[in-house]
Protein backbone atom coordinates (compact mmCIF):
# COMPACT_ATOMS: atom_id res chain seq x y z
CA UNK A 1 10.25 13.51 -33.88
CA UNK A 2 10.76 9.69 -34.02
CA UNK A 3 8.55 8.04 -36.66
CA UNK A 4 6.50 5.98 -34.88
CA UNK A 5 6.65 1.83 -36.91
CA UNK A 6 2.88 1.09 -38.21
CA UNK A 7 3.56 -2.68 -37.95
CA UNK A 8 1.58 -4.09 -34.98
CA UNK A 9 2.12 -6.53 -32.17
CA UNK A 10 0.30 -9.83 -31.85
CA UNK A 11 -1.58 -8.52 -29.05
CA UNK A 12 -2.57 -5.27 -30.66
CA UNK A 13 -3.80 -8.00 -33.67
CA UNK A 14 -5.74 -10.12 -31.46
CA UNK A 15 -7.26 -6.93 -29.77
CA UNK A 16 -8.30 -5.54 -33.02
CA UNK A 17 -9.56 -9.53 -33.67
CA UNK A 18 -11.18 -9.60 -30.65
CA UNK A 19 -12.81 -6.15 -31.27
CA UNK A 20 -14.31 -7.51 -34.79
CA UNK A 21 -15.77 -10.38 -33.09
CA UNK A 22 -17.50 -7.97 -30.64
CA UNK A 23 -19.06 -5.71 -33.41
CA UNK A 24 -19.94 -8.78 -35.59
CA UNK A 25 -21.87 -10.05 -33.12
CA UNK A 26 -23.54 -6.87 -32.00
CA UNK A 27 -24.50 -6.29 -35.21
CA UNK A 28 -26.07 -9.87 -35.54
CA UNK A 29 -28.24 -9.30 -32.48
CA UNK A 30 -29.50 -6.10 -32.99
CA UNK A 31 -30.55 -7.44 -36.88
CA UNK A 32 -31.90 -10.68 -35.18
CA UNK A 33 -33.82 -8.24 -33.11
CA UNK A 34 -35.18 -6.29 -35.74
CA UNK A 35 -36.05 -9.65 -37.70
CA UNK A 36 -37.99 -10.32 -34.94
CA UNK A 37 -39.45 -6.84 -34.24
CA UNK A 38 -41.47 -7.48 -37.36
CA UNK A 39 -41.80 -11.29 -37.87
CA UNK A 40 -43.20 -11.24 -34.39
CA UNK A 41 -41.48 -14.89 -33.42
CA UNK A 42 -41.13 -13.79 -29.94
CA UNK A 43 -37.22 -14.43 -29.30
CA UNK A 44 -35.81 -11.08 -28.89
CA UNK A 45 -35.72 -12.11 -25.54
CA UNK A 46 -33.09 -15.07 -25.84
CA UNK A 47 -31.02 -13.56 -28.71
CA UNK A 48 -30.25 -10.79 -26.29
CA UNK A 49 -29.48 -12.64 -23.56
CA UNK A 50 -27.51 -14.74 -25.65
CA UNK A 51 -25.28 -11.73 -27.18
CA UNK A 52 -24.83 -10.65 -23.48
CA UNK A 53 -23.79 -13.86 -22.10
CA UNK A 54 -21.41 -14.44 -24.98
CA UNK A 55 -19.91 -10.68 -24.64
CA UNK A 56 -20.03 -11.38 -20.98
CA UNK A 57 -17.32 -14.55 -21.59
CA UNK A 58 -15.28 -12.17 -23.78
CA UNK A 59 -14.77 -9.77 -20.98
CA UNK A 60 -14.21 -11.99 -18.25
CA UNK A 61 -11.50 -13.84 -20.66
CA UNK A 62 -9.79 -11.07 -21.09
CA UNK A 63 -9.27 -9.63 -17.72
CA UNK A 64 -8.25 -12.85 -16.65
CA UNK A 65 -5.30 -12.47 -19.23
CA UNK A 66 -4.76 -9.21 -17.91
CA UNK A 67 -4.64 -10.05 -14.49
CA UNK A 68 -2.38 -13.07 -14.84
CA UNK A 69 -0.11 -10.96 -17.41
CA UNK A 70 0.04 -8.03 -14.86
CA UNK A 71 0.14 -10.23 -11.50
CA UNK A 72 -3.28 -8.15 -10.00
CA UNK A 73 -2.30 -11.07 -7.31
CA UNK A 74 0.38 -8.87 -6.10
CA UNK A 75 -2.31 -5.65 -6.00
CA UNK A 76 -3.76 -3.84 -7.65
CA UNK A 77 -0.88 -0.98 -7.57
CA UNK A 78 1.02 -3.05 -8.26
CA UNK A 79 -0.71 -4.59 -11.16
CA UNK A 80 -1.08 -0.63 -12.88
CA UNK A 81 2.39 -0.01 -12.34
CA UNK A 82 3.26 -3.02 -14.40
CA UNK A 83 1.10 -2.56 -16.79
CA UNK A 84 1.87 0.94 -17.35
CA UNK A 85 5.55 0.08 -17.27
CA UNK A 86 5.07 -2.92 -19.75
CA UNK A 87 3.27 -0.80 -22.38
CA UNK A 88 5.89 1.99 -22.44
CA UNK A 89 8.76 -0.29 -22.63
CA UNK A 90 6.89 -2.52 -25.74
CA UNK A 91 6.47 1.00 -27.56
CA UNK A 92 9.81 2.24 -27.03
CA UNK A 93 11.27 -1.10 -28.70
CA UNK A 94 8.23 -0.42 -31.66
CA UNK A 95 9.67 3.18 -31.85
CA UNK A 96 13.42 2.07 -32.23
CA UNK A 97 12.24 -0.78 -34.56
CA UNK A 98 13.96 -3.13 -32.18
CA UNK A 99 11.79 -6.74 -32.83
CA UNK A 100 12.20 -9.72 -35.23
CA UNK A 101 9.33 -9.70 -38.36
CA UNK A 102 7.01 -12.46 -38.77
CA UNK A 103 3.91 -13.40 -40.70
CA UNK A 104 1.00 -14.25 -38.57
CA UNK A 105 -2.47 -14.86 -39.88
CA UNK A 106 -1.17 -13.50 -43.35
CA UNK A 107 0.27 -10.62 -42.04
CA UNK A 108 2.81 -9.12 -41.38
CA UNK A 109 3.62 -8.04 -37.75
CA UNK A 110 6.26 -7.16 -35.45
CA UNK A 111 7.30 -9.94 -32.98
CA UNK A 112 8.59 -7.98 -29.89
CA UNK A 113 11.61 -9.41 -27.33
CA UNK A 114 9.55 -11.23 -24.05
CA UNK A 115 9.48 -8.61 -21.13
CA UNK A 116 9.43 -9.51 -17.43
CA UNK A 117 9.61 -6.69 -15.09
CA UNK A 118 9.97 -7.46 -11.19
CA UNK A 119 9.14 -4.65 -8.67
CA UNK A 120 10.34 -4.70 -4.36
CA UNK A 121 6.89 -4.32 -2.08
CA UNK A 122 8.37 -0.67 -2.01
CA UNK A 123 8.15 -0.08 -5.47
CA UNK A 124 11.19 1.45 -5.45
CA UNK A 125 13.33 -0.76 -7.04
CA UNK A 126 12.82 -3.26 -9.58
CA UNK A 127 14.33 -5.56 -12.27
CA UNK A 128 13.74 -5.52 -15.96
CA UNK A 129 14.02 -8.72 -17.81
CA UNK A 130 14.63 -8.57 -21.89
CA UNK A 131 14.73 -11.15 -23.73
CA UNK A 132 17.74 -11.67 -26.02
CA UNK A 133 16.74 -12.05 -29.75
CA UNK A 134 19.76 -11.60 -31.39
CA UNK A 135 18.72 -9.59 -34.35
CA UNK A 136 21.39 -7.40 -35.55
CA UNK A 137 20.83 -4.11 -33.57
CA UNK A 138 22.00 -3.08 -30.19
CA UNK A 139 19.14 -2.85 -27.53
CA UNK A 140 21.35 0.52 -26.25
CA UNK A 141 19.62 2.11 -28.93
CA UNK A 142 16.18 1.61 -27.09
CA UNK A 143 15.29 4.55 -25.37
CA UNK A 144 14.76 2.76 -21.92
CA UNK A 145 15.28 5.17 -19.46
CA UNK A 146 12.79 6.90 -21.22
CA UNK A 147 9.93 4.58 -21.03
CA UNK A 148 10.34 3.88 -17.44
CA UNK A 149 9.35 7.32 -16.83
CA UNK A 150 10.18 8.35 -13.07
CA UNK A 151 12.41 4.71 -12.90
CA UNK A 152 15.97 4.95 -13.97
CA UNK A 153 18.65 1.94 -14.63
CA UNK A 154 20.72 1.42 -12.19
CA UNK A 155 23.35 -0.60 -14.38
CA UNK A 156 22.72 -3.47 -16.53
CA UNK A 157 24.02 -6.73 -17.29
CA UNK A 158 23.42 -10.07 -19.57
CA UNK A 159 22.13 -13.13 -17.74
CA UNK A 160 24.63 -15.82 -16.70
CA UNK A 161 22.52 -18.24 -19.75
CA UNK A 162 22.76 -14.74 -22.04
CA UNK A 163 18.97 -15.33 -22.92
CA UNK A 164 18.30 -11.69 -20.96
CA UNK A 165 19.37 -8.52 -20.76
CA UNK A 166 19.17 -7.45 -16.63
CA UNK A 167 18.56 -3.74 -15.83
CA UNK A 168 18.28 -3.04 -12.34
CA UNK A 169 15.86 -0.28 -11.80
CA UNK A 170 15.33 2.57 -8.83
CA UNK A 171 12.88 5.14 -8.76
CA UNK A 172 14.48 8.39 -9.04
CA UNK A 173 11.40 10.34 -6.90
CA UNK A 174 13.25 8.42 -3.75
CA UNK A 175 16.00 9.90 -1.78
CA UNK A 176 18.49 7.02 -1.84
CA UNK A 177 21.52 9.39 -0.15
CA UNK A 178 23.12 7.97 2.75
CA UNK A 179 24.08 10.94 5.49
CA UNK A 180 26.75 10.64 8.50
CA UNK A 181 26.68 12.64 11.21
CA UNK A 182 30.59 10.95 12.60
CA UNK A 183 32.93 9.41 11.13
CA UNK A 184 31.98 6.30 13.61
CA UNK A 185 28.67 6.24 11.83
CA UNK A 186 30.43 5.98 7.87
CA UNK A 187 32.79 2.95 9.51
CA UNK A 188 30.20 0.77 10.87
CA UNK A 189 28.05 1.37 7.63
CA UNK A 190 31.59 0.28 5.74
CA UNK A 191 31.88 -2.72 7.92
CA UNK A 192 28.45 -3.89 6.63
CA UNK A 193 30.26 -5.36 3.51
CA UNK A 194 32.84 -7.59 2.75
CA UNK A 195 36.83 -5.99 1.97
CA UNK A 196 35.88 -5.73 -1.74
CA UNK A 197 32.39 -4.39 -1.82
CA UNK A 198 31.80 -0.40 -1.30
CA UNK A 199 28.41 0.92 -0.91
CA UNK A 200 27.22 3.64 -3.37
CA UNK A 201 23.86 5.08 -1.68
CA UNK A 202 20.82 3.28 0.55
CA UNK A 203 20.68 0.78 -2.43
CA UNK A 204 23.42 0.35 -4.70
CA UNK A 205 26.84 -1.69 -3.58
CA UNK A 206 29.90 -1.96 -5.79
CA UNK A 207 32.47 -4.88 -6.43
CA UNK A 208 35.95 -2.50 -6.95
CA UNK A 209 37.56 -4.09 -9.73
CA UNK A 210 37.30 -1.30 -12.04
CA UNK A 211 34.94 2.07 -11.85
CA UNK A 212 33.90 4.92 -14.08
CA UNK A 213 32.35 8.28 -12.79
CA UNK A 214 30.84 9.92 -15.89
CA UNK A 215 28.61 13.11 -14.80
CA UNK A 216 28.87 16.84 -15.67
CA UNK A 217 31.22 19.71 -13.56
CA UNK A 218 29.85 20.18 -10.45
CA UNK A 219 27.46 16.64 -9.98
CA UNK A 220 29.64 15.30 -7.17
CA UNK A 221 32.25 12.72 -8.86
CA UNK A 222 34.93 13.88 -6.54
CA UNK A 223 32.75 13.92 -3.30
CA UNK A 224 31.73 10.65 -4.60
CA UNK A 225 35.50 9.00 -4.88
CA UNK A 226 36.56 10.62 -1.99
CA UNK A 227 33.80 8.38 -0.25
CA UNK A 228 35.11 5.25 -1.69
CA UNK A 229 38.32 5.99 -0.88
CA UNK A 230 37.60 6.58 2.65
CA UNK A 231 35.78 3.40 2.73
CA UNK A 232 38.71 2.03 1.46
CA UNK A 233 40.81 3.11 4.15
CA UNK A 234 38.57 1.56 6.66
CA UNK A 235 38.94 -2.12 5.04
CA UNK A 236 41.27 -4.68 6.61
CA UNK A 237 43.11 -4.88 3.41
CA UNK A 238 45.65 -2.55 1.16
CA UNK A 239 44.25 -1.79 -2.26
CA UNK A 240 45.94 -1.05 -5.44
CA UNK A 241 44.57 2.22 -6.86
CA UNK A 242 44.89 3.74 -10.08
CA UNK A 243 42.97 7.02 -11.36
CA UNK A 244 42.36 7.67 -15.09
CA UNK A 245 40.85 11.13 -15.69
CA UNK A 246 40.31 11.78 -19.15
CA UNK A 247 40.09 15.30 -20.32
CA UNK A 248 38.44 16.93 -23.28
């Protein structure tokens, strides 16, 4: 089992901050109270009220940073999904020790890559934005996949400015299989896209420059290039191919 890193976050630190305050000032109200319990100076009343109204602000605060953080603009589905998606993702980089350290507040803590995650109105596809940071480890050894739990990456990519790592996302509980009843049917779905793009499923398109087909005996592959070779044929231009299959 994966040792899990004790360092925290800066947000887990400001919860845990924010979560002093709160008792602190509990605890100062309910010893006001009692102060006044016995001195009989009749203010229970307002140091209450006070306590409230200053708990009150705390709560509101925060939701407001959660809401903006997790776009609740876009729904509230939508705003879950984020957030459930976000904190997954933030572990899995704790759990592979992938961050940069810094000191903040006189201690130590684990400054994570910035995280953007982008999902259709679907929910069924999405982008994951991750920041670059350049520390010397490779982000393949973040379990993604993992994390997104029912999502899986599509393929991935760095940003034209290399300040992100792009993984286009798709979740797996969707049937994305196209089916053709005639061969009329496949062509006009082949016409769809220009002489050097070749359609993969409902969502995924290819640029044929170069392809690999990794799965296990018996997952398709060679339904699979048959498809893109018959989509091939169908294109108003004569391709060069060459097959490479590697064996054990």
């Amino acid at each position: 089992m994966m040792k899990q890193n004790k360092l925290r976050t800066q947000r887990k630190q400001n919860t845990i901050t924010i979560l002093g305050i709160q008792v602190v000032l509990i605890l100062f109200a309910f010893t006001l109270y009692y102060i006044d319990s016995q001195l009989q100076l009749g203010v229970s009343s307002y140091i209450i009220t006070s306590a409230l109204s200053v708990l009150l602000i705390i709560y509101i605060n925060q939701f407001i940073i959660w809401a903006i953080r997790n776009k609740l603009i876009k729904g509230i589905k939508y705003s879950y999904l984020h957030y459930i998606t976000m904190l997954r993702i933030r572990q899995a980089f704790l759990d592979a020790n992938y961050f940069n350290k810094r000191i903040y507040f006189n201690k130590e803590i684990a400054k994570l890559p910035k995280i953007k995650v982008e999902f259709d109105n679907s929910f069924s596809k999405g982008k994951l934005f991750i920041e670059n940071i350049n520390i010397n480890k490779n982000i393949g050894e973040v379990n993604i996949s993992f994390a997104l739990n029912r999502f899986i990456v599509d393929r991935s990519y760095l940003s034209n400015d290399e300040n992100y790592y792009i993984f286009e996302i798709y979740d797996s509980n969707i049937n994305h299989q196209l089916h053709f009843n005639y061969l009329e049917d496949f062509v006009q779905k082949t016409n769809e896209f220009d002489d050097y793009t070749l359609f993969v499923d409902k969502s995924t398109s290819m640029t044929l420059y170069g392809a690999l087909f990794v799965g296990q005996t018996g997952s398709g592959k060679t339904y699979a290039l048959y498809s893109l070779i018959l989509q091939m044929l169908n294109k108003n231009i004569s391709y060069h191919i060459y097959f490479a299959d590697p064996k054990n």
